[in-house]
Protein backbone atom coordinates (compact mmCIF):
# COMPACT_ATOMS: atom_id res chain seq x y z
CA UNK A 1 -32.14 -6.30 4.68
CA UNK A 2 -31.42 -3.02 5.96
CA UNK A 3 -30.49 -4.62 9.59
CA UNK A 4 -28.12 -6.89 7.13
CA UNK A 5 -26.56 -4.02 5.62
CA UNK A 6 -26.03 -1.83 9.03
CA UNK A 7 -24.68 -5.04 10.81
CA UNK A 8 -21.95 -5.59 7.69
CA UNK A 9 -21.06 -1.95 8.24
CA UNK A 10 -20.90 -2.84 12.14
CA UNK A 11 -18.92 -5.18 11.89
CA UNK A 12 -16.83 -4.77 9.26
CA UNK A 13 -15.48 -1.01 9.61
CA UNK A 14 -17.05 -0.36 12.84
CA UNK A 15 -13.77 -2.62 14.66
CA UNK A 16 -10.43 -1.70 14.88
CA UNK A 17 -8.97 1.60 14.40
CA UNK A 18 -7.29 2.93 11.44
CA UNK A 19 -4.33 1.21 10.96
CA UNK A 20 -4.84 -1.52 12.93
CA UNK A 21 -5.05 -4.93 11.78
CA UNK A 22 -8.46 -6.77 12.84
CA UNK A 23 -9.43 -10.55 13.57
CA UNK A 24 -8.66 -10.72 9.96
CA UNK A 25 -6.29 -8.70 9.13
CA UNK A 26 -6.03 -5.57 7.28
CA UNK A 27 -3.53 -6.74 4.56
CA UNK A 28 -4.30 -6.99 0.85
CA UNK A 29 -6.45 -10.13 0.58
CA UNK A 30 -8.83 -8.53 3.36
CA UNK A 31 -9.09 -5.37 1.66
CA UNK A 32 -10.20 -7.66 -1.28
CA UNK A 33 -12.77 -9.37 0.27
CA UNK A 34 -14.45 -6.35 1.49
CA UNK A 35 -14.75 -4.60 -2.21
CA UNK A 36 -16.37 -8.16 -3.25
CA UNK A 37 -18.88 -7.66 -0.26
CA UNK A 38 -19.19 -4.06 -1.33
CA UNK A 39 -19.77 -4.92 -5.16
CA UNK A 40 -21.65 -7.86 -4.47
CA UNK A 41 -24.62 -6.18 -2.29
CA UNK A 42 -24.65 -3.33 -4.78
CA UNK A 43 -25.16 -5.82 -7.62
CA UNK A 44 -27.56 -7.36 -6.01
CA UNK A 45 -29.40 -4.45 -5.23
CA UNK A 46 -29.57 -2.88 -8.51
CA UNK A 47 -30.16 -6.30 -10.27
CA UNK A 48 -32.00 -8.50 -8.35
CA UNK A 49 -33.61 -6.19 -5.57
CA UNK A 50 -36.33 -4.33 -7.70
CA UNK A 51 -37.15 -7.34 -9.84
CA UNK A 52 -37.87 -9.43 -6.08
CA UNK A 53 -39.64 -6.51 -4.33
CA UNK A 54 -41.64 -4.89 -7.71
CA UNK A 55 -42.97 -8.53 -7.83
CA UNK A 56 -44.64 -8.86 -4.62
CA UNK A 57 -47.08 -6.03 -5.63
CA UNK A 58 -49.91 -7.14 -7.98
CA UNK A 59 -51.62 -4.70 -10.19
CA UNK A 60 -54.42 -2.09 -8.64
CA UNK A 61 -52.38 -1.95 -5.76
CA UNK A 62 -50.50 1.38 -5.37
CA UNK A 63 -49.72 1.27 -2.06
CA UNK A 64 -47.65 -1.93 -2.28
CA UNK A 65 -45.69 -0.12 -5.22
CA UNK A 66 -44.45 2.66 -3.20
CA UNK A 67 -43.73 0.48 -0.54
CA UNK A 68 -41.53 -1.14 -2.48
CA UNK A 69 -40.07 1.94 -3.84
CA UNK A 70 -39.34 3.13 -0.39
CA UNK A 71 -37.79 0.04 0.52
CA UNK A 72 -35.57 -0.18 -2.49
CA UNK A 73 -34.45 3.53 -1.60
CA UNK A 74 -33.95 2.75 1.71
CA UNK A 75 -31.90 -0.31 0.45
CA UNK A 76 -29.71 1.87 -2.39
CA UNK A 77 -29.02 4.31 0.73
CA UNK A 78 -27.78 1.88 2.78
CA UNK A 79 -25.57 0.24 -0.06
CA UNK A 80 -23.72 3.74 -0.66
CA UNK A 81 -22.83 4.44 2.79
CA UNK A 82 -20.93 1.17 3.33
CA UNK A 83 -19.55 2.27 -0.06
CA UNK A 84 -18.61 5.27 1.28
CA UNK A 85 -17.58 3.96 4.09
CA UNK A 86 -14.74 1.21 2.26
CA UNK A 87 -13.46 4.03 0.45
CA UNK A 88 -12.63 5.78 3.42
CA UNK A 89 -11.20 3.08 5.48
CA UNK A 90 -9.07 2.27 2.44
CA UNK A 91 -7.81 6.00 2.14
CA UNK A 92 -7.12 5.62 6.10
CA UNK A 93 -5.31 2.38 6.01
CA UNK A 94 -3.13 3.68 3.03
CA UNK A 95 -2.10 6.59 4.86
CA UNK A 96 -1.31 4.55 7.97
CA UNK A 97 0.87 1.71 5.85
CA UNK A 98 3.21 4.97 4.02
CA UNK A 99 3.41 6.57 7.27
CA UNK A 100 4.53 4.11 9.19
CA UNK A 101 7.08 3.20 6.05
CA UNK A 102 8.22 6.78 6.45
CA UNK A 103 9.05 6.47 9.95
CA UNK A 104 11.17 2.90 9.46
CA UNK A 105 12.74 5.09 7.06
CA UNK A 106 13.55 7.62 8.90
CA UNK A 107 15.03 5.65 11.33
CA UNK A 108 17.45 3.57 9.59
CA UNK A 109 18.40 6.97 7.98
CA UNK A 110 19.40 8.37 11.36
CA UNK A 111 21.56 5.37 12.34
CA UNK A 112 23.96 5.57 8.87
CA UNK A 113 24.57 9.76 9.45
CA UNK A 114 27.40 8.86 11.76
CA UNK A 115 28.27 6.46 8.77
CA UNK A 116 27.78 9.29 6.33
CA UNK A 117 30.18 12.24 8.33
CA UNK A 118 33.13 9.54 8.54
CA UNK A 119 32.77 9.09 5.01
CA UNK A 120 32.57 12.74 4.17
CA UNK A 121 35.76 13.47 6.75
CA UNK A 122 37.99 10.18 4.70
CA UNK A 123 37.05 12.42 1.23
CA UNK A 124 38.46 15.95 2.63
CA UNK A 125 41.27 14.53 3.66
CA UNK A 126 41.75 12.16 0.59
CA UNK A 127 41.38 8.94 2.14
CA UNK A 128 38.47 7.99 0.49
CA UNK A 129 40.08 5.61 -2.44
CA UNK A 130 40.14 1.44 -3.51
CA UNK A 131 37.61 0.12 -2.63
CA UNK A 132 36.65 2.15 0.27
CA UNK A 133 35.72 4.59 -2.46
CA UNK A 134 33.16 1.92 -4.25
CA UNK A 135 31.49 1.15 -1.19
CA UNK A 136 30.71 4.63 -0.20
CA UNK A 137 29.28 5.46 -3.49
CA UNK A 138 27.31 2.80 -3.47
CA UNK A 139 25.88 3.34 -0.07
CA UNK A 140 25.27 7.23 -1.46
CA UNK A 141 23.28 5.71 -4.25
CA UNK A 142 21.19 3.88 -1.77
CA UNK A 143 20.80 6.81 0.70
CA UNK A 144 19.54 8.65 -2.29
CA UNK A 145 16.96 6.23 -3.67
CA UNK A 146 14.85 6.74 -0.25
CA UNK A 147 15.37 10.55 -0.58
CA UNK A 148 17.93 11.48 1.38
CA UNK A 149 19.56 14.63 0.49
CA UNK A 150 22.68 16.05 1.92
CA UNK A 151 22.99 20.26 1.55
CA UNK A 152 25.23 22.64 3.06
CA UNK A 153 27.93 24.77 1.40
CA UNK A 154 30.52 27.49 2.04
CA UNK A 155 28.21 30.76 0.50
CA UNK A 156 24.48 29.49 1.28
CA UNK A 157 22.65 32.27 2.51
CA UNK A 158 21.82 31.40 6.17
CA UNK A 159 18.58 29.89 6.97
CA UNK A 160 17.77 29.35 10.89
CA UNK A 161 15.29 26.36 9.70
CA UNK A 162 17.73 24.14 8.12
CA UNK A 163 20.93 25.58 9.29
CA UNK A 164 22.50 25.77 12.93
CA UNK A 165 24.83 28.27 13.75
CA UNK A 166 27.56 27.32 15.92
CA UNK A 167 29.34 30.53 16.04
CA UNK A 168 29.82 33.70 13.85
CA UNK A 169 32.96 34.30 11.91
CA UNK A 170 34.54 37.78 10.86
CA UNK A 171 34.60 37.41 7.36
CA UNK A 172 34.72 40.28 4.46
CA UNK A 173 33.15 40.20 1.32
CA UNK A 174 29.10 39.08 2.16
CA UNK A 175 26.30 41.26 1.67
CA UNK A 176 23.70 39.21 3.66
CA UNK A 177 23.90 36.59 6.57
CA UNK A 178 25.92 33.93 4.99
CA UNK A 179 27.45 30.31 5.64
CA UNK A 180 31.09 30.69 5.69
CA UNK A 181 32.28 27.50 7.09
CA UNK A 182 30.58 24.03 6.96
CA UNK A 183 31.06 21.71 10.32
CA UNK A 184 28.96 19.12 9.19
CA UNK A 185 26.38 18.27 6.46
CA UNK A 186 22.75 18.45 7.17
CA UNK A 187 20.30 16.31 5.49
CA UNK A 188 16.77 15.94 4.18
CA UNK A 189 14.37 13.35 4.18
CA UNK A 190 12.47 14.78 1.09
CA UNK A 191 11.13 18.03 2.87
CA UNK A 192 12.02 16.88 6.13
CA UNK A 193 14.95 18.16 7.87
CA UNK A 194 16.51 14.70 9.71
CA UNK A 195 19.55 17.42 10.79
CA UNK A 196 20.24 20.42 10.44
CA UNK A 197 23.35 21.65 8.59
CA UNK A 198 26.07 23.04 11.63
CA UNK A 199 27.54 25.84 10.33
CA UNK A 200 30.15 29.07 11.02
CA UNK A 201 27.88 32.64 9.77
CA UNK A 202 29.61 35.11 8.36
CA UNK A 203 27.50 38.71 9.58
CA UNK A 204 26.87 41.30 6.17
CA UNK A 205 30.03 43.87 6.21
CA UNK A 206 28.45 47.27 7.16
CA UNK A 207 28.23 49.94 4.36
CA UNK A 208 29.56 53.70 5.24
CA UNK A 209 26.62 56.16 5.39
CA UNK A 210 27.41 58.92 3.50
C-alpha cells in the first residue's frame, strides 16, 4: 500500500510544473478529482485500514499487533503527505492562474493609455461632449473596475517613484519639492505603477538666514 500511495504522489504532483497544465489538465474538474483521491485513501485508511490489518492478528500474538500498528502508521504518514502535498499544489496553481490574469491585465491596460491621454487632452480643451462624453465615461468605469487608477495633480508633493520630472520650473510660493505642472497622467494598477506621472517640479523657495 505504501508503494500505492508514493506512486499516486509520483505521479500525480510529481509531473508538470506549477502552473502547467498536465496530460489531464490542471483546470477545475482535475483539481476535483484529485481531492476525491485525496479523501478517498484517507477514508479508507481511517475506516477500513485498521479494521482489515487488526484482523489478521489473532489473540496471544503481540507481535502481529504491532506490526499492524506500524503498518497503519506508516500508512496514516503516507496519507498526510499527499495531503500535504494537494494543498500545496493547489496554493501553487492558484497563484499561477491570478498571476497570469494580472499580467493579461496589465497588458490590455497599457494598450488603452494612449486611448486614455486623448481623452483627457478632448476634456481640457472642452471637446469632450455628446456622446463622445458617454463613451469615455463609460470606458473610465471599466478602466476602474480592474483597478486602474489615474493620479497626478498641480501641488502633489514630488515623489521620484511615481512621478517623472521632465524639467524644473521657477515657481514661488512651495515649501517642499512640489508638482507644479502636469504633462501627462500616470496610472496605477492597484500598487503597481503601469506609468509614471510626467511632471514640471517646482524647487522649495529659499528662506533668508537671519
Amino acid at each position: 500500500m505504501t508503494d500505492d500511495v508514493t506512486g499516486n504522489v509520483d505521479g500525480g504532483l510529481g509531473g508538470p510544473a506549477a502552473g502547467q497544465p498536465g496530460p489531464g489538465g490542471s483546470g477545475p474538474d482535475f483539481d476535483a478529482e484529485l481531492k476525491d483521491l485525496v479523501d478517498g485513501l484517507l477514508a479508507d485508511s481511517a475506516e477500513d485500514a485498521p479494521a482489515d490489518i487488526v484482523g489478521q492478528a489473532t489473540p496471544g500474538e503481540p507481535a502481529a499487533d504491532k506490526d499492524a500498528a506500524e503498518l497503519l502508521a506508516e500508512r496514516t504518514l503516507d496519507l498526510q503527505r499527499l495531503q500535504a502535498e494537494y494543498a500545496n499544489y493547489k496554493k501553487r496553481v492558484d497563484r499561477d492562474r491570478d498571476q497570469a490574469r494580472q499580467r493579461g491585465i496589465e497588458a490590455v491596460v497599457v494598450d488603452l493609455l494612449p486611448v486614455l491621454d486623448g481623452i483627457d487632452a478632448a476634456e481640457a480643451h472642452g471637446e469632450l461632449t455628446g456622446g463622445a462624453k458617454m463613451l469615455a465615461d463609460e470606458l473610465a468605469k471599466v478602466a476602474a473596475k480592474y483597478g486602474l487608477v489615474a493620479y497626478g495633480a498641480e501641488g502633489d508633493a514630488f515623489d521620484p517613484h511615481v512621478h517623472e520630472a521632465l524639467m524644473h520650473l521657477q515657481k514661488p510660493g512651495y515649501d517642499v519639492m512640489s508638482v507644479a505642472q502636469v504633462f501627462q497622467r500616470g496610472y496605477k494598477l492597484g500598487d503597481r505603477v503601469v506609468r509614471p506621472a510626467r511632471v514640471g517640479v517646482a524647487d522649495p523657495e529659499a528662506t533668508d538666514e537671519a
